[in-house]
N, C-alpha and C. Protein backbone atom coordinates (compact mmCIF):
# COMPACT_ATOMS: atom_id res chain seq x y z
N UNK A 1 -8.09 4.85 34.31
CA UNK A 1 -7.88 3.70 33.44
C UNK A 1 -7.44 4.19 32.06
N UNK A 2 -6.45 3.28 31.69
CA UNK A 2 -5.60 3.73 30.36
C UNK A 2 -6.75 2.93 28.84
N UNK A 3 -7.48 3.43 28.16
CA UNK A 3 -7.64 2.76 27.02
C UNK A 3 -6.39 2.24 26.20
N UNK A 4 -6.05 1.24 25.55
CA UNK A 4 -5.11 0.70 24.99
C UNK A 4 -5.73 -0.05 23.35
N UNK A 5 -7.24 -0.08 23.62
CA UNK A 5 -7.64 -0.50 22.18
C UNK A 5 -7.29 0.01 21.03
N UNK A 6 -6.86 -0.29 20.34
CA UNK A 6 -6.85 0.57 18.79
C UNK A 6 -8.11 -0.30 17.89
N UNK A 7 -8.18 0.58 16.73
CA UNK A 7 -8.36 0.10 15.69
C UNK A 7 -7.59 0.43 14.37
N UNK A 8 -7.40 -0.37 13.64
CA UNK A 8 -6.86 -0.30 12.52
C UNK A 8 -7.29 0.04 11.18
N UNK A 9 -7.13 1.11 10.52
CA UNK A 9 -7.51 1.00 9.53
C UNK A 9 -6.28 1.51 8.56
N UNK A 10 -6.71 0.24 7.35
CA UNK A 10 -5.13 0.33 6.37
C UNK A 10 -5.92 0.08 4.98
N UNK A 11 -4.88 0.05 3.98
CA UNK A 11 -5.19 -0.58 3.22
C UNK A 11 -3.42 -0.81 2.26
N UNK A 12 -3.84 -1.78 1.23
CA UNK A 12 -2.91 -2.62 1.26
C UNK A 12 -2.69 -2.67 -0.91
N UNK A 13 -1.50 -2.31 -1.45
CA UNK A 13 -1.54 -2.42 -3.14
C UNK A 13 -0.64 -3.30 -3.02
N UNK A 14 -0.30 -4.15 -4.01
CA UNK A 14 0.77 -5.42 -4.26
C UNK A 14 0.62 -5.15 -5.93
N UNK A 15 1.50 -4.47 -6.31
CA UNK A 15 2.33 -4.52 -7.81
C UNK A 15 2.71 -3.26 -8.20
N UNK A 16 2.69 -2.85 -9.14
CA UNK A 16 3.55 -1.85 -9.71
C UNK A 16 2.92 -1.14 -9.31
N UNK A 17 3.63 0.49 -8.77
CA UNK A 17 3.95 1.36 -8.49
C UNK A 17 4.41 2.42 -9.28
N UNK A 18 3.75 3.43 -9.69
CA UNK A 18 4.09 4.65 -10.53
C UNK A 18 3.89 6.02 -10.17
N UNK A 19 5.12 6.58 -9.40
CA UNK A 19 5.13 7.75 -8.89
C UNK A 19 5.01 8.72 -9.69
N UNK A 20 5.15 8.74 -10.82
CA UNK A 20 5.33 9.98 -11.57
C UNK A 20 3.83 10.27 -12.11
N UNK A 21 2.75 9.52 -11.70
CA UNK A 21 1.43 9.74 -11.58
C UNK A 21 0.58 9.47 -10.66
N UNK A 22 1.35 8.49 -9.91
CA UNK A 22 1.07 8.38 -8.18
C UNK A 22 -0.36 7.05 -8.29
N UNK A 23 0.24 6.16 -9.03
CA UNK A 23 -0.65 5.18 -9.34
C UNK A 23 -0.12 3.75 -8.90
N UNK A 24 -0.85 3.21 -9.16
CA UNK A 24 -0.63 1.34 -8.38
C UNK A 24 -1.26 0.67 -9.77
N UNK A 25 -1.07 -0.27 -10.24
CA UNK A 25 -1.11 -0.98 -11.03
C UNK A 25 -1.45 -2.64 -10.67
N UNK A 26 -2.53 -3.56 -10.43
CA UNK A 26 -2.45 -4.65 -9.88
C UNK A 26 -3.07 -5.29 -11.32
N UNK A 27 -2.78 -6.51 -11.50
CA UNK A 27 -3.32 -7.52 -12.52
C UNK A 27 -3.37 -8.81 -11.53
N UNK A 28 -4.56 -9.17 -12.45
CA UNK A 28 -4.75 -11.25 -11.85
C UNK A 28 -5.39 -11.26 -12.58
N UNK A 29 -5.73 -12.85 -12.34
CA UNK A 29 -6.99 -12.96 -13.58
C UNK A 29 -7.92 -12.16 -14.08
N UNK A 30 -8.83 -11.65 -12.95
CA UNK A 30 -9.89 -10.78 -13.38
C UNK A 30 -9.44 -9.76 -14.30
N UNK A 31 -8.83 -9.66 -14.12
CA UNK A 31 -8.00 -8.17 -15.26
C UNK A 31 -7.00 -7.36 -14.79
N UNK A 32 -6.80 -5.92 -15.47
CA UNK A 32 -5.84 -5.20 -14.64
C UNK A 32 -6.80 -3.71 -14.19
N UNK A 33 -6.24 -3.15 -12.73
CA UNK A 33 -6.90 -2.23 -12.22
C UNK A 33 -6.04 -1.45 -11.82
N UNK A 34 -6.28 -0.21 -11.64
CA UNK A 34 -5.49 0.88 -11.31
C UNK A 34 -5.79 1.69 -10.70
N UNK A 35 -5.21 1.71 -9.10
CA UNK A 35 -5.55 2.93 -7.89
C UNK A 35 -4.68 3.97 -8.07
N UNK A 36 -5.63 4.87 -7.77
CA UNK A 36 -5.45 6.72 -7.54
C UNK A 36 -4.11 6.91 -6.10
N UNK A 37 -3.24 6.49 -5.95
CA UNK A 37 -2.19 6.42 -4.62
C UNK A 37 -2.88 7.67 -3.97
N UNK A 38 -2.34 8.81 -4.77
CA UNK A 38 -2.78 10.04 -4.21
C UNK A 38 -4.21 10.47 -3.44
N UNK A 39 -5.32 9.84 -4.39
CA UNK A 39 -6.36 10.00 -3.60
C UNK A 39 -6.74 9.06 -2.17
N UNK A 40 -6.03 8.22 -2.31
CA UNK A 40 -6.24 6.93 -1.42
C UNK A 40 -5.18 7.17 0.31
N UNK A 41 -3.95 8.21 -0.12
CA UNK A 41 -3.51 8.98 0.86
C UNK A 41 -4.18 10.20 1.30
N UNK A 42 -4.71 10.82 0.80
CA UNK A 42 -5.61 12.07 1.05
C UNK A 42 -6.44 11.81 2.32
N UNK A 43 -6.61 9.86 2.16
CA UNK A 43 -8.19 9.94 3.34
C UNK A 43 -7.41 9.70 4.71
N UNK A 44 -6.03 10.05 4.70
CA UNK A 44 -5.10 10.11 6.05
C UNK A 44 -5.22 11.36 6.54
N UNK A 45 -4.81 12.56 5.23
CA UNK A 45 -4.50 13.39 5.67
C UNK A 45 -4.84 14.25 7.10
N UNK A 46 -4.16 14.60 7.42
CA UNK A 46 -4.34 15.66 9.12
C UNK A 46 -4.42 14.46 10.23
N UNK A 47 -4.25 13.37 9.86
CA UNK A 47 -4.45 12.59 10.69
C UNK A 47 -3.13 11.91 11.62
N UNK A 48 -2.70 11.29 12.17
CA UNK A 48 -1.28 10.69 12.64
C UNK A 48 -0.88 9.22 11.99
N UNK A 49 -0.65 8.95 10.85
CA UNK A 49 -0.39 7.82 10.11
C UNK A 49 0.89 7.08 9.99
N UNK A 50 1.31 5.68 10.01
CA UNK A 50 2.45 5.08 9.88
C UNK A 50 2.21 5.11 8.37
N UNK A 51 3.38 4.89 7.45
CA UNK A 51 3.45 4.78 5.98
C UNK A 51 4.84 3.48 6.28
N UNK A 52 4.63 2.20 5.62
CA UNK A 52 5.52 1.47 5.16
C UNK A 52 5.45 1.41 3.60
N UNK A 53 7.19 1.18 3.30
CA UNK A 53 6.91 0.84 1.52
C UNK A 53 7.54 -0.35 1.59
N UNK A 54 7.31 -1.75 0.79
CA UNK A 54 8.12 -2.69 1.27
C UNK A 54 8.22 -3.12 -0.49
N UNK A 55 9.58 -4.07 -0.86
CA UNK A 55 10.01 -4.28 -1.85
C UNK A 55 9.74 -5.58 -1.85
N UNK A 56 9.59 -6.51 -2.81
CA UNK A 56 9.30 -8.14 -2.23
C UNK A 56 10.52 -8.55 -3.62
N UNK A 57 12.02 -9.35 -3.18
CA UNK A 57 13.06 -9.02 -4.22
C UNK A 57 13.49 -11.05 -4.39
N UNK A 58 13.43 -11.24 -5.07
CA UNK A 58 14.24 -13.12 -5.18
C UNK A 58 14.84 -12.75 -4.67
N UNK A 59 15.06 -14.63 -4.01
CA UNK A 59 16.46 -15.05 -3.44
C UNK A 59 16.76 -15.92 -3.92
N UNK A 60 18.31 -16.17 -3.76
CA UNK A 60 18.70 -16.94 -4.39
C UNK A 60 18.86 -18.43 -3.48
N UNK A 61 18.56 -19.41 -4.06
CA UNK A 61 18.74 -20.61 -3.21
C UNK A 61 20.36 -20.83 -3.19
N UNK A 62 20.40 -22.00 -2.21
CA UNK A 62 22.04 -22.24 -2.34
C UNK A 62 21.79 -23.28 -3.19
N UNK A 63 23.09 -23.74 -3.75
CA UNK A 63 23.55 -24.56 -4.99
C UNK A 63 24.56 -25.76 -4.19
C-alpha cells in the first residue's frame, strides 16, 4: 500500500520584501513587523522544499 497523505507545512509574508537584508516588512493596524526571511528559510534547510514568489500587480479595468 502506497501512503499518499502529506502534510503541509508553510508559511506565508504579504508586503514588502527586502533582499539586501533578507527581510519582509508587513504593516496593518496593529503596527508594523518585520521577519528574519533568512532565518525563517533556514527551518527548510536539508529538507525537499517548493519555494513560490508571487507579485500581486493592478489591473486595469476596461473603459
Amino acid at each position: 500500500m502506497i501512503n499518499i497523505a502529506k502534510r503541509n507545512n508553510s508559511i506565508q509574508f504579504k508586503e514588502l520584501l527586502n533582499t539586501e537584508v533578507m527581510e519582509v516588512t508587513e504593516e496593518d493596524q496593529s503596527g508594523v513587523f518585520v521577519y528574519d526571511l533568512l532565518e525563517e528559510l533556514k527551518s527548510y534547510n536539508g529538507k525537499n522544499a517548493t519555494i513560490s514568489i508571487k507579485e500581486d500587480l493592478p489591473v486595469q479595468p476596461k473603459e
